[in-house]
Protein backbone atom coordinates (compact mmCIF):
# COMPACT_ATOMS: atom_id res chain seq x y z
CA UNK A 1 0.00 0.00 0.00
CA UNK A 2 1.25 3.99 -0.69
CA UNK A 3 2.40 5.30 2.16
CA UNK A 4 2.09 9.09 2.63
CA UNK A 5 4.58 10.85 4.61
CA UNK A 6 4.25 14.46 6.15
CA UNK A 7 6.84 17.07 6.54
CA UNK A 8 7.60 20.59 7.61
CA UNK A 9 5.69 21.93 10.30
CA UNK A 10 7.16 22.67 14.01
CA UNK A 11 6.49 26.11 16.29
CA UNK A 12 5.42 29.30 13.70
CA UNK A 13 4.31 32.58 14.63
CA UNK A 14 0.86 34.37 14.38
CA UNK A 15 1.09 36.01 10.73
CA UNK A 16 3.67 33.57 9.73
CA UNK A 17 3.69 31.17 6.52
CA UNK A 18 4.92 27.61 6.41
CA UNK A 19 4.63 24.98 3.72
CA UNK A 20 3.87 21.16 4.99
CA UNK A 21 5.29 19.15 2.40
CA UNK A 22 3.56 15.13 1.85
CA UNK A 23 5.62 12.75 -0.36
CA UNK A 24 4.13 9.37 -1.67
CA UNK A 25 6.02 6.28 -1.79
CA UNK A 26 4.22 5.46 -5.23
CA UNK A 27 2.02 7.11 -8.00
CA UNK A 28 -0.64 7.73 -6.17
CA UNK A 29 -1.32 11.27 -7.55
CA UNK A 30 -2.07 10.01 -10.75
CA UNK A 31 -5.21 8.94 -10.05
CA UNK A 32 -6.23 9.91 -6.96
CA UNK A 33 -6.66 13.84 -5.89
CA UNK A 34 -4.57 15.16 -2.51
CA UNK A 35 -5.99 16.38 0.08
CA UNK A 36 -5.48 17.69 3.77
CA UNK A 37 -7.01 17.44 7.01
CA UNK A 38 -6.30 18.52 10.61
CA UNK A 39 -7.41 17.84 14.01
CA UNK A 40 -6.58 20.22 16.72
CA UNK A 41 -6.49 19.18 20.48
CA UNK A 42 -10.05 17.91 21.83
CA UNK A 43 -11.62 18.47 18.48
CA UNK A 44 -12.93 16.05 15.68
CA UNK A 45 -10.63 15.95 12.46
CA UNK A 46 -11.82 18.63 9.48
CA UNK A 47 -11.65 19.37 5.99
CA UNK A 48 -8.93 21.60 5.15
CA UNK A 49 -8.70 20.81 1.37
CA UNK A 50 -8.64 19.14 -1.95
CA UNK A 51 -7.50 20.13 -4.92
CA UNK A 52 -9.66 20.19 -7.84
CA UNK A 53 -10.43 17.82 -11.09
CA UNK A 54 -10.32 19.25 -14.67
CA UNK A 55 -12.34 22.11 -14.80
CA UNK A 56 -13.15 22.01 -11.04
CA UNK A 57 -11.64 24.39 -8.73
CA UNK A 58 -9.82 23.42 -5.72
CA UNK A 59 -11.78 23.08 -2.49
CA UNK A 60 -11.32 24.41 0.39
CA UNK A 61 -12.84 25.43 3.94
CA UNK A 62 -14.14 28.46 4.74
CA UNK A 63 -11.60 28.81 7.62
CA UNK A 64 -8.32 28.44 5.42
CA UNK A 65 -9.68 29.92 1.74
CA UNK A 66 -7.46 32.83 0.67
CA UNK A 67 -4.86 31.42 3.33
CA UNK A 68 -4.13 27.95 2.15
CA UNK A 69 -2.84 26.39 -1.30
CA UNK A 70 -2.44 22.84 -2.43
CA UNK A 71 0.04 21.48 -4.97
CA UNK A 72 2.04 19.55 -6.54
CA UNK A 73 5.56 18.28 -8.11
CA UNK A 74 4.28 15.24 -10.06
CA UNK A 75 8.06 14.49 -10.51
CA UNK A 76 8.97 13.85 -6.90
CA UNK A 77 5.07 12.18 -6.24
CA UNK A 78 4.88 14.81 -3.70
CA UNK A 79 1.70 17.40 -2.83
CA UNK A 80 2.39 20.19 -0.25
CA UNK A 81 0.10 22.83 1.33
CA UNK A 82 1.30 26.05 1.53
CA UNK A 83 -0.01 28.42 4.63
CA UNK A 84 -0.03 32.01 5.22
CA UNK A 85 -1.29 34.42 7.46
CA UNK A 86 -1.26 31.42 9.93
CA UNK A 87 -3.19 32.30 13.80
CA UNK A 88 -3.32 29.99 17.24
CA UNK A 89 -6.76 28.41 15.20
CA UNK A 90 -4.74 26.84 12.73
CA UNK A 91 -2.67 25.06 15.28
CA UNK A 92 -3.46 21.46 14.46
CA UNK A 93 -2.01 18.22 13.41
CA UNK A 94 -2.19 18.42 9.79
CA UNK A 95 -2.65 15.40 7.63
CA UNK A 96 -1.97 14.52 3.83
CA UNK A 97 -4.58 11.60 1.96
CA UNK A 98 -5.76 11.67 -1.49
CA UNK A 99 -9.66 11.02 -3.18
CA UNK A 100 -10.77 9.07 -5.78
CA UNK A 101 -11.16 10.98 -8.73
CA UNK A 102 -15.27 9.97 -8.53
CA UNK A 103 -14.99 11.79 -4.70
CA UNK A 104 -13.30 15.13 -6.10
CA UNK A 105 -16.40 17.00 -4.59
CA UNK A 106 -16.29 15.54 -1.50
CA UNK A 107 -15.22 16.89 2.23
CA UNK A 108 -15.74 13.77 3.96
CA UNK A 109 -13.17 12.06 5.57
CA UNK A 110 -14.75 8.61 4.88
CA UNK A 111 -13.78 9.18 1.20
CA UNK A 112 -10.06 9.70 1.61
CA UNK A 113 -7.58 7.65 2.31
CA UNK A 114 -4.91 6.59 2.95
CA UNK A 115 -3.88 8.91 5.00
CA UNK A 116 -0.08 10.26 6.19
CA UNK A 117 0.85 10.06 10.21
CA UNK A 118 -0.08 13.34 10.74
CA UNK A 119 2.37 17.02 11.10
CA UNK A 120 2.10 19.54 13.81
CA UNK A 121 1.75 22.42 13.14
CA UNK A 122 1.97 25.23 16.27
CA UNK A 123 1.13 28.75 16.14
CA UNK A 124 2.38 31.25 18.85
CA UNK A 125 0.69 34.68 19.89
């Protein structure tokens, strides 16, 4: 199975920008879509993004749009996610997956997988 492995985070400051960085130990890119989650402490895991098929735009939530960016370097099978303007509510632990192609609509964690080990990602005041 594709193993997805997170990189980059650590200890930023409010305003800051920091680029997590998720590199697949196959092709998976090719035919799935990447996407990124996070859960921060005590809460349930959420939607952060996906990027988008064909003519679709890239999702993203409402919390992170204008902030976040996903993409790729289809050379290296990698994806990142590039953050700005990060506050204390983005501190999370941040996690890579990838969709189906059939799910590229979808926000639900159910429909992605498989999923990286997670990143922290900590944002100071």
């Amino acid at each position: 199975q594709v193993q997805l492995v997170e990189s980059g985070g650590g200890v930023v400051q409010t305003g800051d920008s920091v680029r997590l960085s998720c590199a697949a130990s196959g092709r998976i890119f090719e035919s799935r879509l990447p996407g990124w989650f996070r859960q921060a402490p005590g809460k349930e895991r959420e939607f952060v993004g996906v990027e988008g098929w064909r003519d679709s735009s890239p999702l993203y939530a409402d919390s992170v749009k204008g902030r976040f960016t996903i993409s790729r370097d289809d050379a290296k099978n990698t994806v990142y996610l590039q953050m700005s303007s990060l506050n204390p509510k983005d501190k999370a632990l941040y996690y890579c997956n990838a969709t189906p192609l059939s799910k590229f609509d979808s926000t639900a964690a159910g429909d992605f997988g498989p999923w990286g080990q997670g990143n922290q990602v900590t944002v100071s005041s």
